[in-house]
N, C-alpha and C. Protein backbone atom coordinates (compact mmCIF):
# COMPACT_ATOMS: atom_id res chain seq x y z
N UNK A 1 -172.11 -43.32 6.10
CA UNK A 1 -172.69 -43.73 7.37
C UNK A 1 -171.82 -44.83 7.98
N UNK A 2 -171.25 -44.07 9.19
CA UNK A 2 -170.38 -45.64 9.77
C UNK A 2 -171.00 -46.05 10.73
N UNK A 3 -171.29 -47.27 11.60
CA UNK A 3 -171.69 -47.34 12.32
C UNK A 3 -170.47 -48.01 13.60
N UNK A 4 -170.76 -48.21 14.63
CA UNK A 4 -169.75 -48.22 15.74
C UNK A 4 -169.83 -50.18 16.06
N UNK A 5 -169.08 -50.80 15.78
CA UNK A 5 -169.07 -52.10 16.06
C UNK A 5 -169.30 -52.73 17.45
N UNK A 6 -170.44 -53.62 17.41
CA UNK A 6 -170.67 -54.59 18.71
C UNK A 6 -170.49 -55.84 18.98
N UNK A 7 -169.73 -55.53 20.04
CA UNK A 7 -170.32 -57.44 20.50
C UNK A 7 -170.99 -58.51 19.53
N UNK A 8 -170.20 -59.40 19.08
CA UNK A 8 -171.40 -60.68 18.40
C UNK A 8 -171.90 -61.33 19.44
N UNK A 9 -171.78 -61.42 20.60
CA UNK A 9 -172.64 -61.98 21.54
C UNK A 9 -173.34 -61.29 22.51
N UNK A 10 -173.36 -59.97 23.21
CA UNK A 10 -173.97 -59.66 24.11
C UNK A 10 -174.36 -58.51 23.37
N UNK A 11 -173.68 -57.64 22.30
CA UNK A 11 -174.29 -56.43 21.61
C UNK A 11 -173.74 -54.95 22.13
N UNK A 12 -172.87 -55.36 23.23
CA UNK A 12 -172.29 -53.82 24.02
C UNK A 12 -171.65 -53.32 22.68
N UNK A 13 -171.47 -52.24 22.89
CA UNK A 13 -170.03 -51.74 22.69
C UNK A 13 -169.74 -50.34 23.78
N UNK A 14 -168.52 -50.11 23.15
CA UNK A 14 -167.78 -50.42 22.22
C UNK A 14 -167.16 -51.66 21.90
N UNK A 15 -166.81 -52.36 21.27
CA UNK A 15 -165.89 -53.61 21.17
C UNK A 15 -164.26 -53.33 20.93
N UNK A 16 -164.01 -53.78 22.45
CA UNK A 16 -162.67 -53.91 22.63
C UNK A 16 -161.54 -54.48 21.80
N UNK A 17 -160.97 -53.90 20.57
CA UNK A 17 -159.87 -54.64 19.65
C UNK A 17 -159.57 -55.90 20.13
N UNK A 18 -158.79 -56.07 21.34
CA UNK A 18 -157.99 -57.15 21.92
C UNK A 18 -159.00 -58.28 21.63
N UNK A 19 -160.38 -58.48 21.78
CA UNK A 19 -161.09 -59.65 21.74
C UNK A 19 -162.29 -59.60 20.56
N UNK A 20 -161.88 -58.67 19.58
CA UNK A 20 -162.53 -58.61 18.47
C UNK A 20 -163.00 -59.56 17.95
N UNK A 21 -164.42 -59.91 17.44
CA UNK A 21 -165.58 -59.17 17.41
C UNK A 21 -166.14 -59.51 18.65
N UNK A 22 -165.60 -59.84 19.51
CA UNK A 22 -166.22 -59.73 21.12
C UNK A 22 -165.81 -58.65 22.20
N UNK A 23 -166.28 -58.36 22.87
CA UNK A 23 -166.18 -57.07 23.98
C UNK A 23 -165.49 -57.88 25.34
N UNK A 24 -165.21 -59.48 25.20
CA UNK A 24 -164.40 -59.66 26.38
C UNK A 24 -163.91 -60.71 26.20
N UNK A 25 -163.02 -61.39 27.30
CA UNK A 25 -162.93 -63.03 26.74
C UNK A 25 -164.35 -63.55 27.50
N UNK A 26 -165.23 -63.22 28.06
CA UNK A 26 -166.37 -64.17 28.49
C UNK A 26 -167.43 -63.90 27.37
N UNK A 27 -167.30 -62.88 26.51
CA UNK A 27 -168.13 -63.35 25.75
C UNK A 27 -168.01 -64.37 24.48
N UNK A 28 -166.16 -64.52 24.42
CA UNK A 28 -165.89 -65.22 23.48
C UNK A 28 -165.76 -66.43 24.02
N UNK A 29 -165.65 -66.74 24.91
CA UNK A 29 -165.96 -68.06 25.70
C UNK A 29 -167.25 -68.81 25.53
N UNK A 30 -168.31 -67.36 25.61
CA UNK A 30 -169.81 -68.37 25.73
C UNK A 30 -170.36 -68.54 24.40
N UNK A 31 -169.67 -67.84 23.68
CA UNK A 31 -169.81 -68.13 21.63
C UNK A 31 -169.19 -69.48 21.08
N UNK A 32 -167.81 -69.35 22.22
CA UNK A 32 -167.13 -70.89 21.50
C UNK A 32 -168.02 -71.98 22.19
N UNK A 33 -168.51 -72.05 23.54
CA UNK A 33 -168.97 -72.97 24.10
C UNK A 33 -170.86 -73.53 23.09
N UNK A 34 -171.08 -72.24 22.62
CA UNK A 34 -172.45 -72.38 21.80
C UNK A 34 -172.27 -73.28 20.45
N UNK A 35 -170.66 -73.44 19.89
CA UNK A 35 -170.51 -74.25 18.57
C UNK A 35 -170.33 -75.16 19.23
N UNK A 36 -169.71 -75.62 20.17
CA UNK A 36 -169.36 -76.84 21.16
C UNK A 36 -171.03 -77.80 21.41
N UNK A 37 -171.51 -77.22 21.87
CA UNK A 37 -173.16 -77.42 22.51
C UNK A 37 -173.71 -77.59 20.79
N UNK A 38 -173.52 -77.04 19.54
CA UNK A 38 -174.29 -77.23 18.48
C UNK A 38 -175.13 -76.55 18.57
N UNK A 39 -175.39 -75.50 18.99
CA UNK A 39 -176.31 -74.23 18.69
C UNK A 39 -176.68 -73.74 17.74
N UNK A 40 -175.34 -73.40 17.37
CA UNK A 40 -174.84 -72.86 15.88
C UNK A 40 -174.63 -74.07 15.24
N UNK A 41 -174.90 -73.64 13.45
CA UNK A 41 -175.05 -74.80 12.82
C UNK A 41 -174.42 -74.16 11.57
N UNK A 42 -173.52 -75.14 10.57
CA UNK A 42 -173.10 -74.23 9.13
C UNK A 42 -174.61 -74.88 8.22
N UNK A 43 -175.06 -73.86 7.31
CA UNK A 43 -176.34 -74.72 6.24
C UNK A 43 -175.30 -75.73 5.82
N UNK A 44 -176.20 -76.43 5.00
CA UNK A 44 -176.10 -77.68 4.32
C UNK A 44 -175.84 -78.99 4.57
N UNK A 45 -175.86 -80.18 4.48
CA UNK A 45 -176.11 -81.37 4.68
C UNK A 45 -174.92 -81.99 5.34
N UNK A 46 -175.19 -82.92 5.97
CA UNK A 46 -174.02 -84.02 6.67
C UNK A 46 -173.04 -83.99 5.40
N UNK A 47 -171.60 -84.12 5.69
CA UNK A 47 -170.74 -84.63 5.26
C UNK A 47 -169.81 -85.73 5.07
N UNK A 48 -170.15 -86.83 4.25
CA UNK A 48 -169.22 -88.05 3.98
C UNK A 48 -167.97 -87.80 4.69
N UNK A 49 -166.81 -88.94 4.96
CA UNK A 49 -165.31 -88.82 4.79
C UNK A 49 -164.93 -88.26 3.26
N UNK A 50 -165.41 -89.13 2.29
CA UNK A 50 -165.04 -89.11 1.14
C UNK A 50 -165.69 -87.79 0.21
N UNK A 51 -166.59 -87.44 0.42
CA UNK A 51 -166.64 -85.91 0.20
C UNK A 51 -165.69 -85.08 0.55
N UNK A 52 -165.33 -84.85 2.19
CA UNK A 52 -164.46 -84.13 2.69
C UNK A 52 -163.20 -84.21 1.92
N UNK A 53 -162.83 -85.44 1.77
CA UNK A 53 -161.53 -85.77 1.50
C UNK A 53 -161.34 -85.01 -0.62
N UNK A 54 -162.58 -85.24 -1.01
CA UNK A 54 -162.38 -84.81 -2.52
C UNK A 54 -162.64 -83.58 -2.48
N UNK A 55 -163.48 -82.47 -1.43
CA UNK A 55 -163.31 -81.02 -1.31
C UNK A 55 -162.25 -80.38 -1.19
N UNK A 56 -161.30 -81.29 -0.23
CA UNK A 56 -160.04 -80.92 0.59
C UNK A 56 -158.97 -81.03 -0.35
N UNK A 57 -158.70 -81.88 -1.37
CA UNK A 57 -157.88 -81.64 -2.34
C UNK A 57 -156.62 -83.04 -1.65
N UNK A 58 -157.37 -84.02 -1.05
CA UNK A 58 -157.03 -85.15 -0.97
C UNK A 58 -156.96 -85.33 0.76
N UNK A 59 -156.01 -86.30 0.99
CA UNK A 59 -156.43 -87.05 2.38
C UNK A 59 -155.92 -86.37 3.55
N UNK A 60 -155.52 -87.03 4.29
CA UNK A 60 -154.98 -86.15 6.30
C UNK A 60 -153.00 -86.55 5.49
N UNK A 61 -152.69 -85.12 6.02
CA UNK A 61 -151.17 -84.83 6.03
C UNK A 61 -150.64 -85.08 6.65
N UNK A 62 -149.35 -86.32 6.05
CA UNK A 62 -148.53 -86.67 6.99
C UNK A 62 -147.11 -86.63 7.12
N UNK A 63 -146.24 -86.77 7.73
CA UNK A 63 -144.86 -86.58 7.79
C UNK A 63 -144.25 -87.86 7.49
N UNK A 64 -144.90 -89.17 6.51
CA UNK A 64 -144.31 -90.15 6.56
C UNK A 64 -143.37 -90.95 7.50
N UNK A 65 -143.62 -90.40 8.86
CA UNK A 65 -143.01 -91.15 9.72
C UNK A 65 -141.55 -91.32 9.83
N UNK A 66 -141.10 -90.02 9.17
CA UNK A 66 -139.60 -89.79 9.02
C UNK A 66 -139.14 -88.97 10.27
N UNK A 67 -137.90 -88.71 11.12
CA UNK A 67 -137.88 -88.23 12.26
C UNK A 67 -138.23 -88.71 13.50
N UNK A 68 -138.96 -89.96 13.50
CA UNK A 68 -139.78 -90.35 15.19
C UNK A 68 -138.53 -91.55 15.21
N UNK A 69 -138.46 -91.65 16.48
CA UNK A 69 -137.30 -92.28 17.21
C UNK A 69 -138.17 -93.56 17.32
């Protein structure tokens, strides 16, 4: 049983490859603007710096400041 892929935001299809899993750029516009606004939410709890930083497999990557004029 296959079924025919839709839209994650409006539900048309067919869904157009080029803007996969969306059927246009306005619908992928009003999906990004919905994480923007906090609509959408990931589960689980606020995150520390220092959590992040010991999930992440240590701190923000840098270029030691080698190369800048």
């Amino acid at each position: 049983m296959t079924s025919e892929a839709r839209c994650a935001h409006c539900r048309k299809r067919p869904v157009d490859p080029a803007w996969r899993p969306f059927c246009s750029e306005r619908c992928r516009l009003f999906d990004l603007q919905n994480w923007l606004d906090g609509r959408y939410r990931v589960a689980g709890g606020p995150m520390s710096v220092a959590d992040a930083t010991e999930q992440d497999g240590g701190g923000l990557e840098t270029d030691g400041g080698e190369g800048r004029d």
